[in-house]
C-alpha atoms as a PDB file:
ATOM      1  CA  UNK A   1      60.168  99.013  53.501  1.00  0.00           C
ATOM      2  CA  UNK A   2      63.591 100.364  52.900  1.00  0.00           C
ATOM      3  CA  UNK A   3      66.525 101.253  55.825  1.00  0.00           C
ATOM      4  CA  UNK A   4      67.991 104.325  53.697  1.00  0.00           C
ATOM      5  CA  UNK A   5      66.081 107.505  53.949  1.00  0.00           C
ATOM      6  CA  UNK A   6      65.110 108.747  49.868  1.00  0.00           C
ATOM      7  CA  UNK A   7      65.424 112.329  50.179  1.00  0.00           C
ATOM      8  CA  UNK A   8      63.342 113.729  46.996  1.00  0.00           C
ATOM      9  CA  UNK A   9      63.033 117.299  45.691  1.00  0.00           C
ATOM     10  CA  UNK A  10      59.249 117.749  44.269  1.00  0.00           C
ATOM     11  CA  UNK A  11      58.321 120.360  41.639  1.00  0.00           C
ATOM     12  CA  UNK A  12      54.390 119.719  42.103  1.00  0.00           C
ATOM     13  CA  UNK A  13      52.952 121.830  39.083  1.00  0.00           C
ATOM     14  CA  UNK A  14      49.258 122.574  38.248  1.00  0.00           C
ATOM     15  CA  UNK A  15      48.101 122.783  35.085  1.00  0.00           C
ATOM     16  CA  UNK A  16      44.619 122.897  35.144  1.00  0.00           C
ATOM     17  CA  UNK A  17      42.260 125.713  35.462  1.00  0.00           C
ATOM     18  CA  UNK A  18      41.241 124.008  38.970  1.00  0.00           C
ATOM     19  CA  UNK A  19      42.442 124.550  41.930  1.00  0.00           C
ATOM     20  CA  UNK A  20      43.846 121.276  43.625  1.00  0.00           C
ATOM     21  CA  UNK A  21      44.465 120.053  47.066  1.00  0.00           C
ATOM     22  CA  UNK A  22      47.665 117.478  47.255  1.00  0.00           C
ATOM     23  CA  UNK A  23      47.644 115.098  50.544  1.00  0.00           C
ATOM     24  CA  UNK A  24      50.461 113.534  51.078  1.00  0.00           C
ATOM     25  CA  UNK A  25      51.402 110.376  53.578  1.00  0.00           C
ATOM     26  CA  UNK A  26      53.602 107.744  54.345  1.00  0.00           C
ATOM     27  CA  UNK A  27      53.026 104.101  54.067  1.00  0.00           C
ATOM     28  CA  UNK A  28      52.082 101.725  56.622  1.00  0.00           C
ATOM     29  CA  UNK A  29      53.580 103.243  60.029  1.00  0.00           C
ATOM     30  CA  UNK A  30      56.280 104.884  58.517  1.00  0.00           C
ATOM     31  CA  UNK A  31      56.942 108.420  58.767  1.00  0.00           C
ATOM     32  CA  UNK A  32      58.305 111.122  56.320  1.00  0.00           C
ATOM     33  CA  UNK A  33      59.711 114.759  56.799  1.00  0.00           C
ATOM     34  CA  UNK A  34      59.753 117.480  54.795  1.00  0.00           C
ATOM     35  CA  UNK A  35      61.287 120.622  54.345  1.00  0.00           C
ATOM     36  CA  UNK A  36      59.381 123.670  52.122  1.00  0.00           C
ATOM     37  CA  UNK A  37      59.687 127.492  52.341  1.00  0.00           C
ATOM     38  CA  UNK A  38      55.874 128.051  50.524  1.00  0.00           C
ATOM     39  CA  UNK A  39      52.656 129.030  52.448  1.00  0.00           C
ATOM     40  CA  UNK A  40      50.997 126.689  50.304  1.00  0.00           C
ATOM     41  CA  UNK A  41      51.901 123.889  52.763  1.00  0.00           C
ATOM     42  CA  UNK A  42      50.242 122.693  55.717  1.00  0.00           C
ATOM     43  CA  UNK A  43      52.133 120.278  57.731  1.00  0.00           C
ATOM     44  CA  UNK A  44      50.714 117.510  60.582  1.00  0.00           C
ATOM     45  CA  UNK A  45      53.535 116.156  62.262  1.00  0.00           C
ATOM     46  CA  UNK A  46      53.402 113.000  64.418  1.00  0.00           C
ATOM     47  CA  UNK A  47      52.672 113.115  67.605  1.00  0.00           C
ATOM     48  CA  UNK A  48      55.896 113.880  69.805  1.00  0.00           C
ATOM     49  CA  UNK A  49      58.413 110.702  70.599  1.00  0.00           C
ATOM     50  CA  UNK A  50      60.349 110.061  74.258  1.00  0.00           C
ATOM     51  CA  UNK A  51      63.811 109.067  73.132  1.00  0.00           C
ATOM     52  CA  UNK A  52      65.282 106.563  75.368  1.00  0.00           C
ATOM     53  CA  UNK A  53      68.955 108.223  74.998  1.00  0.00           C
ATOM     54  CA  UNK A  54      70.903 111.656  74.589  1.00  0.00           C
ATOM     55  CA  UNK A  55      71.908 110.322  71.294  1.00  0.00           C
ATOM     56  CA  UNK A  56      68.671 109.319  70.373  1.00  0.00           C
ATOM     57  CA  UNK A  57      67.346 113.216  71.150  1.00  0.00           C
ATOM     58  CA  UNK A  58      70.483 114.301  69.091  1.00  0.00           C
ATOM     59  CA  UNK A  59      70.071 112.333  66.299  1.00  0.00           C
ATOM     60  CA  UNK A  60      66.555 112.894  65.853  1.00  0.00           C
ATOM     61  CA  UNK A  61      67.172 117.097  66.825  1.00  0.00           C
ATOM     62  CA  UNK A  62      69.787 117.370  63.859  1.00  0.00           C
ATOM     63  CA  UNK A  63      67.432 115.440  61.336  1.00  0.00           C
ATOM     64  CA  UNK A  64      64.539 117.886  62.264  1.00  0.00           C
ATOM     65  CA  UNK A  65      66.857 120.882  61.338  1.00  0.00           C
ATOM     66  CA  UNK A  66      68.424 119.686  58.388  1.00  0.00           C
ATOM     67  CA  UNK A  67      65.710 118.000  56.505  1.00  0.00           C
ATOM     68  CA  UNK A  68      62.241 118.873  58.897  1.00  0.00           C
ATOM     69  CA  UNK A  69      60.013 117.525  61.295  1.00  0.00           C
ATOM     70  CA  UNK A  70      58.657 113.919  61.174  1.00  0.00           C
ATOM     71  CA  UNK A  71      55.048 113.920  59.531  1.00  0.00           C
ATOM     72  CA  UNK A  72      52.278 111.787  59.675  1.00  0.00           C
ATOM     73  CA  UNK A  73      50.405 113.911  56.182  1.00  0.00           C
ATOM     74  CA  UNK A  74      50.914 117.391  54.806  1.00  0.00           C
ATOM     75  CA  UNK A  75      48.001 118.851  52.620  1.00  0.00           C
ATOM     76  CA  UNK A  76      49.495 121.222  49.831  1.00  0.00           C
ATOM     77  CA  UNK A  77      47.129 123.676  48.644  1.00  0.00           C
ATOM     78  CA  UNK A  78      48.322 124.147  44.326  1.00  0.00           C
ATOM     79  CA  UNK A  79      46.143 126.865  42.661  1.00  0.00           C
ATOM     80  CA  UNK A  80      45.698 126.987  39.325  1.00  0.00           C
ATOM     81  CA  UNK A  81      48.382 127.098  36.626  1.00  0.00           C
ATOM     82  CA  UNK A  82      50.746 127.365  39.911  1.00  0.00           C
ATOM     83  CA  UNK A  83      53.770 125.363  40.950  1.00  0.00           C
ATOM     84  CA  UNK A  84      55.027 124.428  44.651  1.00  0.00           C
ATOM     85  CA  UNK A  85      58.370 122.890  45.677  1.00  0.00           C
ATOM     86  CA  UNK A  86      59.259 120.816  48.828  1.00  0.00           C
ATOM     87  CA  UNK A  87      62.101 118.225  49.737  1.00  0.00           C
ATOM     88  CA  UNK A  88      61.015 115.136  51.304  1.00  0.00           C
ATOM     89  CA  UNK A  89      62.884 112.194  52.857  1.00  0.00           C
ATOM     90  CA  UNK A  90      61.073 108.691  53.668  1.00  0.00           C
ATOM     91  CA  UNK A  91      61.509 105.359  54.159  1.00  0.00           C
ATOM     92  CA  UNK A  92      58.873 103.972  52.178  1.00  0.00           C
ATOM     93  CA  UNK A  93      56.222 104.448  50.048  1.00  0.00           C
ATOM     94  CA  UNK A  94      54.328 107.966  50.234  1.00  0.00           C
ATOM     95  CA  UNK A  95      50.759 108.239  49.100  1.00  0.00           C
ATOM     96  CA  UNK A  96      50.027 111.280  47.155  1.00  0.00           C
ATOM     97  CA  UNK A  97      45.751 111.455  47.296  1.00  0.00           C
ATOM     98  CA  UNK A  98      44.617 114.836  44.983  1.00  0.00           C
ATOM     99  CA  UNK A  99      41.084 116.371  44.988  1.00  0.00           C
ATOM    100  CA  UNK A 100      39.463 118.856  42.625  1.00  0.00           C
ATOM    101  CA  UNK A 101      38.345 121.704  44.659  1.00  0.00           C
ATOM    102  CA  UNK A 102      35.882 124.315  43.307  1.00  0.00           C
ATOM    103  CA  UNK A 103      32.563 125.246  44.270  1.00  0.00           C
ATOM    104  CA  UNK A 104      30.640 125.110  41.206  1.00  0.00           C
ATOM    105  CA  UNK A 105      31.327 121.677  40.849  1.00  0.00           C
ATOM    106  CA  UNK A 106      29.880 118.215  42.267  1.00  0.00           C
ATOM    107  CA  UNK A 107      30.076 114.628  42.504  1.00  0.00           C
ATOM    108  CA  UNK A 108      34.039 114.866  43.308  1.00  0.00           C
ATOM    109  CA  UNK A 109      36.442 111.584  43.063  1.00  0.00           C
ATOM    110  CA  UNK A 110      39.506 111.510  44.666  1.00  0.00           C
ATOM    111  CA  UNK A 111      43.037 110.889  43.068  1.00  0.00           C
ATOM    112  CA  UNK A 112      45.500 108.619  44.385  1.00  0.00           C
ATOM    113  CA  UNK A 113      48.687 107.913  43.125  1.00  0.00           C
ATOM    114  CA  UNK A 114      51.697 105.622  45.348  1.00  0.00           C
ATOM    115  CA  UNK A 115      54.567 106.585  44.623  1.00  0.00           C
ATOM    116  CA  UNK A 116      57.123 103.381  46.165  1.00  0.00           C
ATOM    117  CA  UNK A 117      60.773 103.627  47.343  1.00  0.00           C
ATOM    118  CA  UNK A 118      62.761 102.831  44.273  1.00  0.00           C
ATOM    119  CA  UNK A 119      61.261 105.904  42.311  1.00  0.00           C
ATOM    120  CA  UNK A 120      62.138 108.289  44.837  1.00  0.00           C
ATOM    121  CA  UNK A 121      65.442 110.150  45.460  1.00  0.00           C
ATOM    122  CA  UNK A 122      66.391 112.662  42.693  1.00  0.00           C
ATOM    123  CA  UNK A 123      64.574 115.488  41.479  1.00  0.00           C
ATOM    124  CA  UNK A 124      60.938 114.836  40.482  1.00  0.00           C
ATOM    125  CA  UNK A 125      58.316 117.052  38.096  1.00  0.00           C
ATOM    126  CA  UNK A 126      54.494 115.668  39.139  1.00  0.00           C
ATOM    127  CA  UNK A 127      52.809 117.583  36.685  1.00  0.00           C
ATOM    128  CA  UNK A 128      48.519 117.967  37.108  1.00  0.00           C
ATOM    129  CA  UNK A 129      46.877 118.324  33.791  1.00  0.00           C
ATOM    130  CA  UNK A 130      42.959 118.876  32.879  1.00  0.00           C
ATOM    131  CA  UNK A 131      41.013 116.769  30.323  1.00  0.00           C
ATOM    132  CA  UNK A 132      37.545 116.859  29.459  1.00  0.00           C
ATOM    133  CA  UNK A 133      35.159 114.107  29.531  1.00  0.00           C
ATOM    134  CA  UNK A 134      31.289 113.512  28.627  1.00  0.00           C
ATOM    135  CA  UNK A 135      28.857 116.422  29.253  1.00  0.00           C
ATOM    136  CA  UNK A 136      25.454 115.918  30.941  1.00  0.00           C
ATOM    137  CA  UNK A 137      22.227 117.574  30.683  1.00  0.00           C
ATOM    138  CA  UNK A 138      20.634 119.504  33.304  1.00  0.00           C
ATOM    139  CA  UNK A 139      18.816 115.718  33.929  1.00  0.00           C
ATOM    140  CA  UNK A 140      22.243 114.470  34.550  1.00  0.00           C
ATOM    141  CA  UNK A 141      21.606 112.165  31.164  1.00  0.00           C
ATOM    142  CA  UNK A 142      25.058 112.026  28.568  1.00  0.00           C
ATOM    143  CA  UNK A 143      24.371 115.380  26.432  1.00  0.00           C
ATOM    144  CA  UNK A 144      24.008 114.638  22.820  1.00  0.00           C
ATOM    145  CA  UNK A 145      24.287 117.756  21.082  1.00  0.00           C
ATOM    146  CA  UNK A 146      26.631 120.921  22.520  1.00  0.00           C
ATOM    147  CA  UNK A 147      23.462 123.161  23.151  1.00  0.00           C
ATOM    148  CA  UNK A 148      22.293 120.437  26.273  1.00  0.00           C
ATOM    149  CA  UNK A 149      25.430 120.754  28.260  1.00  0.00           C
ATOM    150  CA  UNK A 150      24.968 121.895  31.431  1.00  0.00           C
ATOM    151  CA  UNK A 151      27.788 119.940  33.673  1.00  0.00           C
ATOM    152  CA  UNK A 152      30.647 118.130  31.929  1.00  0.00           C
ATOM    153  CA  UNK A 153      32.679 115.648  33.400  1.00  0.00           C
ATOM    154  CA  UNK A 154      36.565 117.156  34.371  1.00  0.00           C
ATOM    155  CA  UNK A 155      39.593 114.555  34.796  1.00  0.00           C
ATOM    156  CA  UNK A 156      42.963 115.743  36.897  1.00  0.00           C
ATOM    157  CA  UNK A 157      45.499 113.171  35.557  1.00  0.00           C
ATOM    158  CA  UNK A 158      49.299 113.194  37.470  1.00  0.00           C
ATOM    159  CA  UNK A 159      52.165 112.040  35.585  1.00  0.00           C
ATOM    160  CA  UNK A 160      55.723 112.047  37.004  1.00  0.00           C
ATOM    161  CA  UNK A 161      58.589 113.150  35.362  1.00  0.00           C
ATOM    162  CA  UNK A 162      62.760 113.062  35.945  1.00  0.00           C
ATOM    163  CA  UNK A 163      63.820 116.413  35.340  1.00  0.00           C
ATOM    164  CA  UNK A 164      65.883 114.999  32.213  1.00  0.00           C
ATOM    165  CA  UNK A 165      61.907 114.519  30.842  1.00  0.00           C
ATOM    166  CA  UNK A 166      61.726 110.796  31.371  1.00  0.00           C
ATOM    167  CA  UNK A 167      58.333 109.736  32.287  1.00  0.00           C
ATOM    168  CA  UNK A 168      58.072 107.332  35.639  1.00  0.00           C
ATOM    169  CA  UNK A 169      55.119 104.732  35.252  1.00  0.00           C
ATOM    170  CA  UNK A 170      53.302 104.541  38.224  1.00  0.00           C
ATOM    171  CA  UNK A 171      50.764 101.268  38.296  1.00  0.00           C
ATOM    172  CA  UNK A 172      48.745 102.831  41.285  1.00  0.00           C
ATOM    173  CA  UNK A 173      47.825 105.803  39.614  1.00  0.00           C
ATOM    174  CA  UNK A 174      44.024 106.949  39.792  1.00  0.00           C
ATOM    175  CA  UNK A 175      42.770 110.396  38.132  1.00  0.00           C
ATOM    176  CA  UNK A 176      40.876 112.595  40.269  1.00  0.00           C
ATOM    177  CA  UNK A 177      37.354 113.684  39.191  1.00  0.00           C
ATOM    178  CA  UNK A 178      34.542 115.993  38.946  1.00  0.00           C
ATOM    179  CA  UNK A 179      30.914 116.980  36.976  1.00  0.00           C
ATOM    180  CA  UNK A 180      31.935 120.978  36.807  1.00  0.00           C
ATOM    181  CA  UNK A 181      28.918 123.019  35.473  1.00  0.00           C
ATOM    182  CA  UNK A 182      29.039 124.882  32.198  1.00  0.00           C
ATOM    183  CA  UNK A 183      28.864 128.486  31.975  1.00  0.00           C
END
C-alpha cells in the first residue's frame, strides 16, 4: 500500500443500453474519499474516528473539505448512454464491482475490475460498453436459428482510458453479465 494519497478525476461513461450500478471500495483497510457534485452518487462513509490531537481533528477537517469525507464504498447509479464524474483520492487499490441492472433480465454476474495504485492519479475515461453473446431458447438450450431466441446472453466490458486515448491494461478485469430476454 502506498503513503501518498492518488487523487484521480473519473469520467465513468455508459455505453450500453443498460442501466449499470458502479460500487466502488478501497483495498484491504484502507479508506478513500471522494468528492462529486452528481445525484447519481451514493456515498457510505466510515464510521466516525476519535482523533487523539487538535492537529489530528485539523488535519483530517481540512482533508474532508477539500477533497471529501473518508469512505468505506460509494454505489454510483450510471443510466444508460450517460456519463458521471467524481474525484477520488486513496491510498491503495480501489475495487470497482459493476452489475447489470434491468428487470427483464436474469441470471446476473457481477463485474469486477482492481484498479492498483500506480494507475491512479491523472485523469481517467472508464468507459462501459455492451456486446452480445449466445442466445437461448425459451428451454434455456443455445438457440440455433434467429427465430428460437428468446433470452440472449449480454456482456458489460470496462476498459480504462488516459484522456490522451491510451488504453490502461488492467489484469483483474472481469465483465459483468446477464441472459436479457428478447423482445
Amino acid at each position: 500500500m502506498s503513503v501518498l494519497s492518488n487523487s484521480t478525476h473519473f469520467n465513468l461513461s455508459n455505453t450500453s443500453t443498460k442501466f449499470i450500478e458502479l460500487t466502488i471500495s478501497a483495498d484491504q483497510n484502507s479508506s478513500f474519499r471522494i468528492h462529486h457534485t452528481s445525484s447519481n452518487i451514493m456515498e457510505i462513509p466510515r464510521k466516525e474516528t476519535s482523533h487523539a490531537s487538535y492537529a489530528s481533528w485539523l488535519v483530517d477537517s481540512v482533508s474532508n473539505w477539500t477533497k471529501g469525507s473518508s469512505m468505506q464504498m460509494v454505489k454510483i447509479n450510471i443510466p444508460a448512454k450517460d456519463t458521471v464524474e467524481c474525484d477520488i483520492s486513496c491510498t491503495g487499490a480501489l475495487d470497482f464491482n459493476t452489475r447489470i441492472k434491468d428487470k427483464s433480465s436474469r441470471d446476473h454476474n457481477e463485474g469486477q475490475m482492481i484498479v492498483p495504485p500506480e494507475n491512479q492519479g491523472c485523469e481517467l475515461h472508464v468507459l462501459f460498453t455492451e456486446n452480445k453473446g449466445l442466445g437461448y431458447t425459451a428451454r434455456g438450450d443455445v438457440a440455433i436459428g434467429l427465430g428460437d431466441i428468446s433470452t440472449q446472453q449480454i456482456i458489460i466490458t470496462t476498459t480504462i482510458k488516459t484522456m490522451d486515448g491510451h488504453i490502461i491494461k488492467i489484469h483483474d478485469n472481469i465483465p459483468a453479465s446477464c441472459k436479457g430476454n428478447i423482445k
